[in-house]
C-alpha atoms as a PDB file:
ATOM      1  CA  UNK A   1     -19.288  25.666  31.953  1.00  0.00           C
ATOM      2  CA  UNK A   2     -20.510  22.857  29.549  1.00  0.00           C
ATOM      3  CA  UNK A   3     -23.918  22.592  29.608  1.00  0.00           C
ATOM      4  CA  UNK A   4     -25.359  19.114  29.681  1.00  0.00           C
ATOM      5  CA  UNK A   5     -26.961  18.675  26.389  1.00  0.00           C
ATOM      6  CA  UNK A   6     -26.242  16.080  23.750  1.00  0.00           C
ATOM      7  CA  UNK A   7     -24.464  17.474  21.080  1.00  0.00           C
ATOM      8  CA  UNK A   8     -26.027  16.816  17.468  1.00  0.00           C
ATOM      9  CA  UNK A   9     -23.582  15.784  14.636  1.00  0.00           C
ATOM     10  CA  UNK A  10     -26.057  18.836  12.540  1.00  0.00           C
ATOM     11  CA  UNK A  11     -23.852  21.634  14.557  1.00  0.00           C
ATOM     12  CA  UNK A  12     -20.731  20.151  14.110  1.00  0.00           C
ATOM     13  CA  UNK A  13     -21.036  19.581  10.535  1.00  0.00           C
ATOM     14  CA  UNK A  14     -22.385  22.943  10.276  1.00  0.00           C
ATOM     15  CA  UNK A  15     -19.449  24.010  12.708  1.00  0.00           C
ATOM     16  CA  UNK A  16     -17.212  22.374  10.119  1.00  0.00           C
ATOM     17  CA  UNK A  17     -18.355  23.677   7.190  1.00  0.00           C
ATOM     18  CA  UNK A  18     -18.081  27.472   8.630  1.00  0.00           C
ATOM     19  CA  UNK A  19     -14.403  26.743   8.844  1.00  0.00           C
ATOM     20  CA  UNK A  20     -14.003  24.856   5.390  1.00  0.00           C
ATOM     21  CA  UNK A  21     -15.746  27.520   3.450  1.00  0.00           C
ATOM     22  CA  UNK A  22     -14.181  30.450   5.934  1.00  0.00           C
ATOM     23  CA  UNK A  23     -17.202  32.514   5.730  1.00  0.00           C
ATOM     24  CA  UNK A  24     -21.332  32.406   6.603  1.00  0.00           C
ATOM     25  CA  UNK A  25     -22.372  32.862   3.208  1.00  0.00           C
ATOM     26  CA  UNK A  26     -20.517  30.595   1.289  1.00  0.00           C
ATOM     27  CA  UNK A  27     -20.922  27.478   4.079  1.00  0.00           C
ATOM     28  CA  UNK A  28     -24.694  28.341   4.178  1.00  0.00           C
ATOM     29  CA  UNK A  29     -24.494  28.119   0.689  1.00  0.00           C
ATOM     30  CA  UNK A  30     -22.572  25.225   0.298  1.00  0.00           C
ATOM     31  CA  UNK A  31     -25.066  23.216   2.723  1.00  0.00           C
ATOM     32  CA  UNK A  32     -28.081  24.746   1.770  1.00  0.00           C
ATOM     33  CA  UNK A  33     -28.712  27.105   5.069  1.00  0.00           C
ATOM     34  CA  UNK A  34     -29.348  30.812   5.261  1.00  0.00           C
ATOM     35  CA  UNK A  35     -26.192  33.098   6.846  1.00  0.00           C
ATOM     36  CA  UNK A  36     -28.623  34.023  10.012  1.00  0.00           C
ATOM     37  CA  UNK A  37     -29.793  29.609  10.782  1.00  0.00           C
ATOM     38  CA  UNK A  38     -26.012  29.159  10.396  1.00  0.00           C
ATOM     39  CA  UNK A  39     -25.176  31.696  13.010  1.00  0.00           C
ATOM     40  CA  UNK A  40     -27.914  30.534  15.343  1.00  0.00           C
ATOM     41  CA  UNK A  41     -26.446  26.966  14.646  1.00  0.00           C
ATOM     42  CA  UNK A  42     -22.444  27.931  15.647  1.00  0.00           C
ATOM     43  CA  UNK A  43     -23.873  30.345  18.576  1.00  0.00           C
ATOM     44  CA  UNK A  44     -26.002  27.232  19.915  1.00  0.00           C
ATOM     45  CA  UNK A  45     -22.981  24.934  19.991  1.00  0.00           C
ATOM     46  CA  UNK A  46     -21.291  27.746  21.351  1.00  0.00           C
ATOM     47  CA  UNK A  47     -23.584  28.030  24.119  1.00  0.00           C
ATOM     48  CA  UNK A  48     -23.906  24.377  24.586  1.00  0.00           C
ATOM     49  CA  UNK A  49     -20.265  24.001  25.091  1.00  0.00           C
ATOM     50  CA  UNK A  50     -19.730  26.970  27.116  1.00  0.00           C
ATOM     51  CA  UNK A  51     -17.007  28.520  25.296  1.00  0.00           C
ATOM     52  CA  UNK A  52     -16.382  30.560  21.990  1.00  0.00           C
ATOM     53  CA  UNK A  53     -15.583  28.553  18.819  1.00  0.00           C
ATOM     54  CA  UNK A  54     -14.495  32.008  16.630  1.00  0.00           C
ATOM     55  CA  UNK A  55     -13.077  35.100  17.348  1.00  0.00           C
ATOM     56  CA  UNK A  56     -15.417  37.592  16.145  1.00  0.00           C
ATOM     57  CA  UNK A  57     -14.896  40.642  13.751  1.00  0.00           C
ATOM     58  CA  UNK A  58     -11.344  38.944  12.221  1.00  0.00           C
ATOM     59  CA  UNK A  59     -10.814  38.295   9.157  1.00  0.00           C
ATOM     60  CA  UNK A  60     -12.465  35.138   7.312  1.00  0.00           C
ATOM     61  CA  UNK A  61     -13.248  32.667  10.265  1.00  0.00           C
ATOM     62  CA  UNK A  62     -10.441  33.072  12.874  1.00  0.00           C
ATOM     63  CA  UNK A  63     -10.749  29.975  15.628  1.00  0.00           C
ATOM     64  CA  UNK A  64     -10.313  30.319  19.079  1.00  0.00           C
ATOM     65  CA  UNK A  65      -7.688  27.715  21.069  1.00  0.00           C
ATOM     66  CA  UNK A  66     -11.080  25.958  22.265  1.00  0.00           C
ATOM     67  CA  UNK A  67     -12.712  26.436  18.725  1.00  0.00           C
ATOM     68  CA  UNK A  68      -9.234  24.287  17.065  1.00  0.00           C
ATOM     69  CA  UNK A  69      -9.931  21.939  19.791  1.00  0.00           C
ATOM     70  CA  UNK A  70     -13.406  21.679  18.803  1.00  0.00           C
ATOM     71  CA  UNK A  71     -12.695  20.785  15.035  1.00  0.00           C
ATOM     72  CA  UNK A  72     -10.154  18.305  15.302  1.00  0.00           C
ATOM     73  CA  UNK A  73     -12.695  16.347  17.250  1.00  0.00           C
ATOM     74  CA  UNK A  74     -16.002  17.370  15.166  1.00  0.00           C
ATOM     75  CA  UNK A  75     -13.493  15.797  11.909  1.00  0.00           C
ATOM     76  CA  UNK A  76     -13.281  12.528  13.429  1.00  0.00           C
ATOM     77  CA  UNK A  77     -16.752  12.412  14.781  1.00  0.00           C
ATOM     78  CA  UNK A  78     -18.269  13.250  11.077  1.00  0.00           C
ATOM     79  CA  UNK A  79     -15.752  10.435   9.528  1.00  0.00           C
ATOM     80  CA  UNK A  80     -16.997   7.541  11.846  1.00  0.00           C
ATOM     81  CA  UNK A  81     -20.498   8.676  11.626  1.00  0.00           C
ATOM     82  CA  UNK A  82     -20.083   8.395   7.073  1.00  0.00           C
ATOM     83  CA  UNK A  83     -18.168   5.195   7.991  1.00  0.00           C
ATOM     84  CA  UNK A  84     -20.681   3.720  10.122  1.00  0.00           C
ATOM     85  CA  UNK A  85     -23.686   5.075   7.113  1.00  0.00           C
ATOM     86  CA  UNK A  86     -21.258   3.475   4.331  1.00  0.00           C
ATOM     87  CA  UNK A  87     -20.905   0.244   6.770  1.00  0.00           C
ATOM     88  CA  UNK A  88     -24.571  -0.247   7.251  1.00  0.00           C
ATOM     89  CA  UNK A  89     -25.689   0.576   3.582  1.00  0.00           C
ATOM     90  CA  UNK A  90     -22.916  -2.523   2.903  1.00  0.00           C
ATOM     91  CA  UNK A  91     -24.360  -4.587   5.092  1.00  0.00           C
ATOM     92  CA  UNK A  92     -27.798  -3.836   4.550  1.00  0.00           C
ATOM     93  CA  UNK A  93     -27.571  -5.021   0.940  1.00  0.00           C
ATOM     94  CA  UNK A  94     -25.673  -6.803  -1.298  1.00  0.00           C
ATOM     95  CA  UNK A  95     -25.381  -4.178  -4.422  1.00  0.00           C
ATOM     96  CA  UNK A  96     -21.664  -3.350  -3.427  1.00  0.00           C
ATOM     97  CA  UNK A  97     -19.414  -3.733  -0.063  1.00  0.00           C
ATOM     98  CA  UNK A  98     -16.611  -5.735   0.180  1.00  0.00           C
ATOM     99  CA  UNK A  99     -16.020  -9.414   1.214  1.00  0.00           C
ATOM    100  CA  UNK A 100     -12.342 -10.300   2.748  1.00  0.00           C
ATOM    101  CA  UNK A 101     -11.921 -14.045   2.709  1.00  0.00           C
ATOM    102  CA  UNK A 102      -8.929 -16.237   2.982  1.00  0.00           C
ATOM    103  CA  UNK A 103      -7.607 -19.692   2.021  1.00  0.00           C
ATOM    104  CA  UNK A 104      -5.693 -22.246   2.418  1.00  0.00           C
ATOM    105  CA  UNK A 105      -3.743 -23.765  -0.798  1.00  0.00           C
ATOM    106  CA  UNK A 106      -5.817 -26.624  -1.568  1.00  0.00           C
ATOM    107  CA  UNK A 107      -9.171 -25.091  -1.539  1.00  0.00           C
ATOM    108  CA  UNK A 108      -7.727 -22.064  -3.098  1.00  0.00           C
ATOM    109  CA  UNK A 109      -6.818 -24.639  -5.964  1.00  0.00           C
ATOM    110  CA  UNK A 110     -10.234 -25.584  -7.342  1.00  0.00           C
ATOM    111  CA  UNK A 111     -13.258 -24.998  -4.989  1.00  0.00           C
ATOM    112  CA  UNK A 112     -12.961 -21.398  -3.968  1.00  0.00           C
ATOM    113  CA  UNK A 113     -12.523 -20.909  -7.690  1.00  0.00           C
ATOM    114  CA  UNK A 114     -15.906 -21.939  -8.554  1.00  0.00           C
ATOM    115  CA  UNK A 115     -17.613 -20.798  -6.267  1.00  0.00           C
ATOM    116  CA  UNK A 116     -16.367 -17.075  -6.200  1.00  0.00           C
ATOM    117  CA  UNK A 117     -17.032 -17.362 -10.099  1.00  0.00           C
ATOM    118  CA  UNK A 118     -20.711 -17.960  -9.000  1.00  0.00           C
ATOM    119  CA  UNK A 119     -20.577 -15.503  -6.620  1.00  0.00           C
ATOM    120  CA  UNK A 120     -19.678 -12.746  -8.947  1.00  0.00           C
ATOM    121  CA  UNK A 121     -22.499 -13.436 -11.391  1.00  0.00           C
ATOM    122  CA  UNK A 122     -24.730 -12.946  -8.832  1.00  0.00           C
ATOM    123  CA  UNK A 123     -23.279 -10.147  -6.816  1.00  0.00           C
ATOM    124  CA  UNK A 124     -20.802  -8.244  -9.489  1.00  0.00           C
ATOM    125  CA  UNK A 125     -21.259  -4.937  -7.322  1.00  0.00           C
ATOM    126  CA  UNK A 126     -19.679  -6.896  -4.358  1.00  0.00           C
ATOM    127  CA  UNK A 127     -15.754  -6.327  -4.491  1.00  0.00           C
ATOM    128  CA  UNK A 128     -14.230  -9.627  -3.182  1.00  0.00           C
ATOM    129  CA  UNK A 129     -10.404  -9.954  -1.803  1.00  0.00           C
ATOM    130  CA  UNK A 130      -9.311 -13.709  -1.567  1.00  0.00           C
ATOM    131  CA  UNK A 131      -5.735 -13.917   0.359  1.00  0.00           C
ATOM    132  CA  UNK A 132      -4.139 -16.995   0.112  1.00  0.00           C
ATOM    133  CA  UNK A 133      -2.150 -18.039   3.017  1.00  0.00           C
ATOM    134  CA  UNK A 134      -1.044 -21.336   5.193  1.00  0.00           C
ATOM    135  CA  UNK A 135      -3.749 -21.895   7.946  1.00  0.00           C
ATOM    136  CA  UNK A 136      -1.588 -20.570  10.362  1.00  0.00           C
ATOM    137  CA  UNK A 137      -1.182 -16.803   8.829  1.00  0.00           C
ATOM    138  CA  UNK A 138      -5.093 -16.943   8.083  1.00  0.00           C
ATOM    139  CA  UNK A 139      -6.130 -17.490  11.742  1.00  0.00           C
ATOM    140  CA  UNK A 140      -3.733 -14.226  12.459  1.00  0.00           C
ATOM    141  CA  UNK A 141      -5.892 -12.404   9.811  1.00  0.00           C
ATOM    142  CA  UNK A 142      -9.258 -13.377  11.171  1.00  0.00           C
ATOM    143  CA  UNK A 143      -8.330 -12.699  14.825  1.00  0.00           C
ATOM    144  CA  UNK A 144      -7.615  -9.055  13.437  1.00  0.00           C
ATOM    145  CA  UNK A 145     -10.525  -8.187  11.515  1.00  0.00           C
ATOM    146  CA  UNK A 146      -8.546  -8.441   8.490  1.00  0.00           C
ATOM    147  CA  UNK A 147     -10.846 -11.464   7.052  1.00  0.00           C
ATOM    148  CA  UNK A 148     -14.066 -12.412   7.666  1.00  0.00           C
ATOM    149  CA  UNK A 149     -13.917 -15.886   6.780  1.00  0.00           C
ATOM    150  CA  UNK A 150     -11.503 -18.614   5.526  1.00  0.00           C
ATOM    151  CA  UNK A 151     -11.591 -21.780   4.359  1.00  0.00           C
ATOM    152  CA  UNK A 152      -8.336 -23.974   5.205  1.00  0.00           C
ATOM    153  CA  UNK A 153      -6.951 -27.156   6.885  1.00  0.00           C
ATOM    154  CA  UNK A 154      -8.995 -27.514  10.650  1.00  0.00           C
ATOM    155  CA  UNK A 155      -6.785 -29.696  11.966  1.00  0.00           C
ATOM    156  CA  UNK A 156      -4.924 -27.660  14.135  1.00  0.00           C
ATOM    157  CA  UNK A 157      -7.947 -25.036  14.455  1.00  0.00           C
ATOM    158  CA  UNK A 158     -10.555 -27.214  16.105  1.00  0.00           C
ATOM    159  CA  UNK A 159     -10.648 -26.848  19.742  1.00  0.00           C
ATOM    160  CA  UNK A 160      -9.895 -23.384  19.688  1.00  0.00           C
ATOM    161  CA  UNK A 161     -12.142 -21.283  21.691  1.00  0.00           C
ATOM    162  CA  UNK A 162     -12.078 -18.304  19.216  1.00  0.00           C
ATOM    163  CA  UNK A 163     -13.055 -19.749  16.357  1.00  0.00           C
ATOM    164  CA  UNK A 164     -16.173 -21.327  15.020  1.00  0.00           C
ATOM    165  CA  UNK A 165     -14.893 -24.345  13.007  1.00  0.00           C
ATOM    166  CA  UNK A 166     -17.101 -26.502   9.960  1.00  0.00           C
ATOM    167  CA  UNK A 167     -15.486 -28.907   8.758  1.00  0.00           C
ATOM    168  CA  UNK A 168     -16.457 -29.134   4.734  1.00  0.00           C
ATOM    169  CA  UNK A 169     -14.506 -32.231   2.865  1.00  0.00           C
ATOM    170  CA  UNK A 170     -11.877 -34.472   3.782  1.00  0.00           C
ATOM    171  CA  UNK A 171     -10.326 -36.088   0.695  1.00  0.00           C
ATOM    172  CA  UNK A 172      -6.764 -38.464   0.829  1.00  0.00           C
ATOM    173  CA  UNK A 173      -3.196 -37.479  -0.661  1.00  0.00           C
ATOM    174  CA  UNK A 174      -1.721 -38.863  -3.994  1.00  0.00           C
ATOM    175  CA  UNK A 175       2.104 -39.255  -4.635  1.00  0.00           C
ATOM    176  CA  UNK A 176       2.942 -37.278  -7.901  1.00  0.00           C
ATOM    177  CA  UNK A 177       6.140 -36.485 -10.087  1.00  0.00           C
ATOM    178  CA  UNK A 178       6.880 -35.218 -13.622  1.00  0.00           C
ATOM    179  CA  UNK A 179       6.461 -37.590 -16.429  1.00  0.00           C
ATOM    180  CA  UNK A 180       9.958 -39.003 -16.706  1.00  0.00           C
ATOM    181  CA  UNK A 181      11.118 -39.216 -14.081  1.00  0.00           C
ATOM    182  CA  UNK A 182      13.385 -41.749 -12.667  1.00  0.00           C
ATOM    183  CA  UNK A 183      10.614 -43.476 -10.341  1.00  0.00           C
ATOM    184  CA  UNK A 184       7.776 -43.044 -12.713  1.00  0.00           C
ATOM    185  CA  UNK A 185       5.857 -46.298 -14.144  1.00  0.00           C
ATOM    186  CA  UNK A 186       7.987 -48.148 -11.522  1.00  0.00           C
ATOM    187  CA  UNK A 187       5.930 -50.820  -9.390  1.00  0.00           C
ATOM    188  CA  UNK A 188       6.557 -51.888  -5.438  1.00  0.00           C
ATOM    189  CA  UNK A 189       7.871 -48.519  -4.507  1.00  0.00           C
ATOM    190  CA  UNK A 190      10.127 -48.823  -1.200  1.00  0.00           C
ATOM    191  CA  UNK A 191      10.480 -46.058   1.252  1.00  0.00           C
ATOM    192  CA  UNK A 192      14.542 -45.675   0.620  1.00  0.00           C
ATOM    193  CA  UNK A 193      13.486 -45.441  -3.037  1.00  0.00           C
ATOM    194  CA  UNK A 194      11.393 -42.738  -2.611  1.00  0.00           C
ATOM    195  CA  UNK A 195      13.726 -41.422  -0.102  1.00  0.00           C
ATOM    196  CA  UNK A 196      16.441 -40.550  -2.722  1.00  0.00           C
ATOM    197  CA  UNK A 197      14.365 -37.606  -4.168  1.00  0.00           C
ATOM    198  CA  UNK A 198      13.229 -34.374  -2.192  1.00  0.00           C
ATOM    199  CA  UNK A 199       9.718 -33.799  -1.045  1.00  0.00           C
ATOM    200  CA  UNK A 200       7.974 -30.578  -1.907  1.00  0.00           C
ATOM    201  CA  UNK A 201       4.705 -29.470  -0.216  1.00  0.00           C
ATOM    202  CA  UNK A 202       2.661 -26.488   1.273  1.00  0.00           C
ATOM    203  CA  UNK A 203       3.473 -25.931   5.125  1.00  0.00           C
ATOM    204  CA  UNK A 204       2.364 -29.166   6.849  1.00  0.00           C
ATOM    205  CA  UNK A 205       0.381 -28.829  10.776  1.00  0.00           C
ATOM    206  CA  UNK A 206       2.053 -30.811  13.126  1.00  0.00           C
ATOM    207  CA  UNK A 207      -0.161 -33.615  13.369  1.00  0.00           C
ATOM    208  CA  UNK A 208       0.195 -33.953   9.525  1.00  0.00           C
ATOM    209  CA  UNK A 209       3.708 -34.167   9.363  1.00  0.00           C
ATOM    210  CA  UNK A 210       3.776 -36.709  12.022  1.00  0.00           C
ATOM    211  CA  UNK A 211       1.775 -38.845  10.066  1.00  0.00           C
ATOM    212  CA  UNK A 212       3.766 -38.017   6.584  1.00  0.00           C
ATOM    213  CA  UNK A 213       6.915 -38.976   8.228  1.00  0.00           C
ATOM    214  CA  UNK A 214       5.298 -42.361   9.315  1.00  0.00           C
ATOM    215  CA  UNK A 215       4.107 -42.754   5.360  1.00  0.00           C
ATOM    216  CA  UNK A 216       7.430 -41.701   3.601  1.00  0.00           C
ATOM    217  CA  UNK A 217      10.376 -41.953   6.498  1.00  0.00           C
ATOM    218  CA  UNK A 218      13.183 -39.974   5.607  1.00  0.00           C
ATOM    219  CA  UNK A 219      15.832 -37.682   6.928  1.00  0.00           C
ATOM    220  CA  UNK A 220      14.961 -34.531   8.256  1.00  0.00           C
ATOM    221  CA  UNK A 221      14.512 -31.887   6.761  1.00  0.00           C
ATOM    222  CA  UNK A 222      11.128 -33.662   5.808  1.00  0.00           C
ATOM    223  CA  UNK A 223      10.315 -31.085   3.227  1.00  0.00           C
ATOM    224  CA  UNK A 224      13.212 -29.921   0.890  1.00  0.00           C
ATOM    225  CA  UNK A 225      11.498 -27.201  -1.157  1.00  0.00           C
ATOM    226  CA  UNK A 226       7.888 -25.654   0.772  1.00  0.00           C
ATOM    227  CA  UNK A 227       5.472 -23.546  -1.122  1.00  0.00           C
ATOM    228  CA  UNK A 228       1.875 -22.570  -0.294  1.00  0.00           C
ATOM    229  CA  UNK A 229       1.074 -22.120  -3.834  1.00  0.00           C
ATOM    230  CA  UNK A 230      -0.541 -25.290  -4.931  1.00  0.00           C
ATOM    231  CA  UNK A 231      -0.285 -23.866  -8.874  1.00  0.00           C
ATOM    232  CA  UNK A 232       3.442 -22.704  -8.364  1.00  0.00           C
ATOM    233  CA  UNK A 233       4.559 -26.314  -6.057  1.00  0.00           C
ATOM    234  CA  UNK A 234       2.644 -28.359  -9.496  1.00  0.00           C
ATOM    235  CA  UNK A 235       5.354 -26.274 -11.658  1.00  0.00           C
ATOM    236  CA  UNK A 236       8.017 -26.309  -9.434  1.00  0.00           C
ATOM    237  CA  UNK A 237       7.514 -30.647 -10.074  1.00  0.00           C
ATOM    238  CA  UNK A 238       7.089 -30.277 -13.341  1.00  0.00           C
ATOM    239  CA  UNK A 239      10.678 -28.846 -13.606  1.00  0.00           C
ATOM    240  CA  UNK A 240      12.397 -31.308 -11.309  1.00  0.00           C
ATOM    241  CA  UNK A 241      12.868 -34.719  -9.640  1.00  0.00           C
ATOM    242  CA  UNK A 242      11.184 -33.529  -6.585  1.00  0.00           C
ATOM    243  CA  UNK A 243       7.765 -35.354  -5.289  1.00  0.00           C
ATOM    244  CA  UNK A 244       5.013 -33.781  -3.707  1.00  0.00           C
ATOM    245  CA  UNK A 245       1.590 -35.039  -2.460  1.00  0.00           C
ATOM    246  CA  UNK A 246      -1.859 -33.396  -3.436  1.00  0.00           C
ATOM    247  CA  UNK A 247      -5.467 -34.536  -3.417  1.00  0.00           C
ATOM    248  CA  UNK A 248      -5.944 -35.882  -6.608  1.00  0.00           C
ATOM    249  CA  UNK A 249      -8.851 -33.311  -7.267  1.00  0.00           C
ATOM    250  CA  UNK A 250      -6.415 -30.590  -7.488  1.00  0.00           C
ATOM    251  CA  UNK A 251      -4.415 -32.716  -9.614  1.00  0.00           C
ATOM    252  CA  UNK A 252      -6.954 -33.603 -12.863  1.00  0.00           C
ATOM    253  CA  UNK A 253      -5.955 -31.253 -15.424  1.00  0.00           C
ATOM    254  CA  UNK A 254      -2.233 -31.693 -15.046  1.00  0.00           C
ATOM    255  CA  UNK A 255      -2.740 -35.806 -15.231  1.00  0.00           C
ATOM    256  CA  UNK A 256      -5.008 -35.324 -18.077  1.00  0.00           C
ATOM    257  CA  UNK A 257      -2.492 -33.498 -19.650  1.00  0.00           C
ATOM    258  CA  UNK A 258       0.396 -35.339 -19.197  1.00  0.00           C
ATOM    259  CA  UNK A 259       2.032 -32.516 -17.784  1.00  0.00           C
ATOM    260  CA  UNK A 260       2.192 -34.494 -14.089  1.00  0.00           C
ATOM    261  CA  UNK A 261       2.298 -38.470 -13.379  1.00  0.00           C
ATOM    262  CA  UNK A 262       0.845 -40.738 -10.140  1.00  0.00           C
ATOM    263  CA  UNK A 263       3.659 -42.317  -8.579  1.00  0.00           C
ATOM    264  CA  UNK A 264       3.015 -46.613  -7.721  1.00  0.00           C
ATOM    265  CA  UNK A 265       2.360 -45.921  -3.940  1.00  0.00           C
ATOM    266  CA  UNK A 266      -0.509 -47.351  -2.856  1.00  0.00           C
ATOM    267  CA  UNK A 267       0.199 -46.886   0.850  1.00  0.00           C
ATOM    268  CA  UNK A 268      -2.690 -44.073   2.154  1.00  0.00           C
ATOM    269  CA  UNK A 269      -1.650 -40.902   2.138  1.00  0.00           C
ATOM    270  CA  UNK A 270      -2.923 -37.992   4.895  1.00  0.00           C
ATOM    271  CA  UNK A 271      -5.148 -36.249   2.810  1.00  0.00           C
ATOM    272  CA  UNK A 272      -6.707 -33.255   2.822  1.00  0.00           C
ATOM    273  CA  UNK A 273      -9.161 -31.990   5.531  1.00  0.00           C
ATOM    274  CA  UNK A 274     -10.481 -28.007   5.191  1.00  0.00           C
ATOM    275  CA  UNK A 275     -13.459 -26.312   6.657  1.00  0.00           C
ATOM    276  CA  UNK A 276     -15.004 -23.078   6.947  1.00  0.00           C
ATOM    277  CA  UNK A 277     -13.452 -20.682   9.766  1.00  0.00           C
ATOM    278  CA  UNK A 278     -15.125 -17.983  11.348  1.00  0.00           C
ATOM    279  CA  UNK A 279     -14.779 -15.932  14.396  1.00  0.00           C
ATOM    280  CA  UNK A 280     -17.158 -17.113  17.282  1.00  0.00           C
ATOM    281  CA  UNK A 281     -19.664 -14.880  18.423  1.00  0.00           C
ATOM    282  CA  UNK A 282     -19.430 -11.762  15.575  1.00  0.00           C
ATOM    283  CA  UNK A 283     -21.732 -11.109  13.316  1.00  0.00           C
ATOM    284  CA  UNK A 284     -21.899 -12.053   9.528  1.00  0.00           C
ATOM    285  CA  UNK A 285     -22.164  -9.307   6.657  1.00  0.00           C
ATOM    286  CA  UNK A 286     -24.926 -10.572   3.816  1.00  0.00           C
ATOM    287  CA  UNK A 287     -22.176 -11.008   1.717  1.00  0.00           C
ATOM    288  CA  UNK A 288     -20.439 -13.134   3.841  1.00  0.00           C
ATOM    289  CA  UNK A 289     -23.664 -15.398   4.515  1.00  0.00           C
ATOM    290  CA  UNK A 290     -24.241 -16.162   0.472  1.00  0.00           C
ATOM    291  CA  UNK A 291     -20.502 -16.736  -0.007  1.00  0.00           C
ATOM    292  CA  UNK A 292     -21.067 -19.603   2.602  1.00  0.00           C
ATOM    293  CA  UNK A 293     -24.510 -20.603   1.721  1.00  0.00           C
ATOM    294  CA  UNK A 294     -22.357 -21.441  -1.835  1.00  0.00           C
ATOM    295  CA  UNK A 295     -19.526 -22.555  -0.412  1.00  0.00           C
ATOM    296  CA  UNK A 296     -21.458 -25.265   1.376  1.00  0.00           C
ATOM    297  CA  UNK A 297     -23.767 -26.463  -1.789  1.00  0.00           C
ATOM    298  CA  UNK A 298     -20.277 -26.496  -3.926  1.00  0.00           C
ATOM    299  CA  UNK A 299     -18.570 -28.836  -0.775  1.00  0.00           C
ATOM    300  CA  UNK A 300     -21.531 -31.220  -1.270  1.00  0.00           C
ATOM    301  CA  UNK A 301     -21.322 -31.757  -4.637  1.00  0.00           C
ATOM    302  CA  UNK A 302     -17.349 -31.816  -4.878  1.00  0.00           C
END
């Protein structure tokens, strides 16, 4: 019968070790204990358990039914208790650990950027893993433990009673095209006008295409070509006669460069509106707290 006495993780791993090394001498000596403490060790847990772990006088280290039974659970016990060490030194400082973020494509564009370029001058030990995804997708991640935080358009996030939403800039739309093309440097754009050329964007919430359709009424589909890569939808213009709306943020370079065009549509746009999404209720790792911390000061100054 098992006796009632917590169990140590010291037995097991010495427990362990006995059948790793298959022998007393060379576990002792691979964990630094004489051949007799390692024998009192595996009798103890013997005794405590109230069953044999080895047959005796065999061979190397021959287990008994109870003794397999014994190990398999000892292995998974010694992995979560290294995991949990590894998890705590990682969140106990911010020399290494990882940081899993997401974002959305406009943020991903030209704040996270920055600020993750900041972040790994101050923290290069940290490794960082940005996954860019429509808001949608990145809610899915969070709500699985597969991000800690993302950054993306709130607009069909606030309300929900799983997340804590903070909303960080709101900023409105721009109509662009390639240089050249047909509409470009015309004035007193109409809506059929504009309606003769596709409309590429990232995937739009509801409430955003609502107001889109009201802006630029067309047949549906609404969107011809969707992308949520803001750098690949900019190339994807550059190559064709489609439109496609951006804050004009994201947009600088290109227009600087003549490589992308404002079309005459002065009409206001729904713009962009992203915050910072977290889970409600669980706990921040350090290295989640500065990424925000400089998330936050880079919003302000955007």
């Amino acid at each position: 019968m098992i006796e009632q006495h917590p169990l140590d993780l010291k037995s097991l791993r010495h427990f362990a070790a006995l059948v790793e090394h298959q022998g007393f001498i060379r576990a002792g000596e691979a964990i630094g204990l004489s051949q007799p403490a390692l024998s009192r060790s595996i009798q103890t847990l013997e005794h405590r358990l109230g069953c044999a772990l080895i047959v005796r006088g065999g061979k190397g280290v021959e287990l008994t039914p109870q003794g397999q039974l014994v190990l398999e659970h000892a292995k998974r016990l010694l992995a979560g208790s290294t995991a949990m060490r590894n998890a705590l030194r990682q969140f106990n400082d911010l020399e290494d650990g990882e940081l899993l973020i997401g974002a959305g494509p406009f943020p991903a564009a030209d704040l996270l950027p920055r600020v993750l370029g900041q972040f790994n001058k101050l923290y290069p030990g940290v490794r960082v893993r940005l996954d860019i995804q429509h808001w949608d997708a990145l809610r899915r991640q969070l709500l699985a433990e597969e991000l800690e935080v993302f950054v993306a358009d709130i607009r069909e996030l606030e309300g929900d009673p799983l997340l804590q939403v903070e909303p960080l800039q709101q900023e409105p739309s721009v109509l662009f095209c390639r240089p050249g093309h047909p509409l470009c440097g015309e004035h007193n754009l109409t809506p059929e006008q504009l309606a003769q050329y596709p409309l590429a964007s990232f995937r739009l919430p509801g409430v955003i295409k609502q107001l889109l359709h009201r802006t630029l009424p067309r047949e549906e589909p609404m969107i011809s070509l969707e992308c949520d890569n803001l750098d690949v939808l900019k190339r994807l213009v550059m190559h064709c006669d489609a439109l496609s709306i951006a804050s004009r943020s994201t947009l600088e370079q290109e227009l600087t460069d003549g490589r992308l065009a404002l079309l005459d549509w002065p009409i206001l746009m729904p713009g962009t509106s992203f915050g910072l999404v977290t889970r409600v209720q669980r706990p921040l790792s350090p290295a989640a707290i500065a990424f925000i911390e400089m998330l936050k000061s880079a919003a302000k100054l955007y």
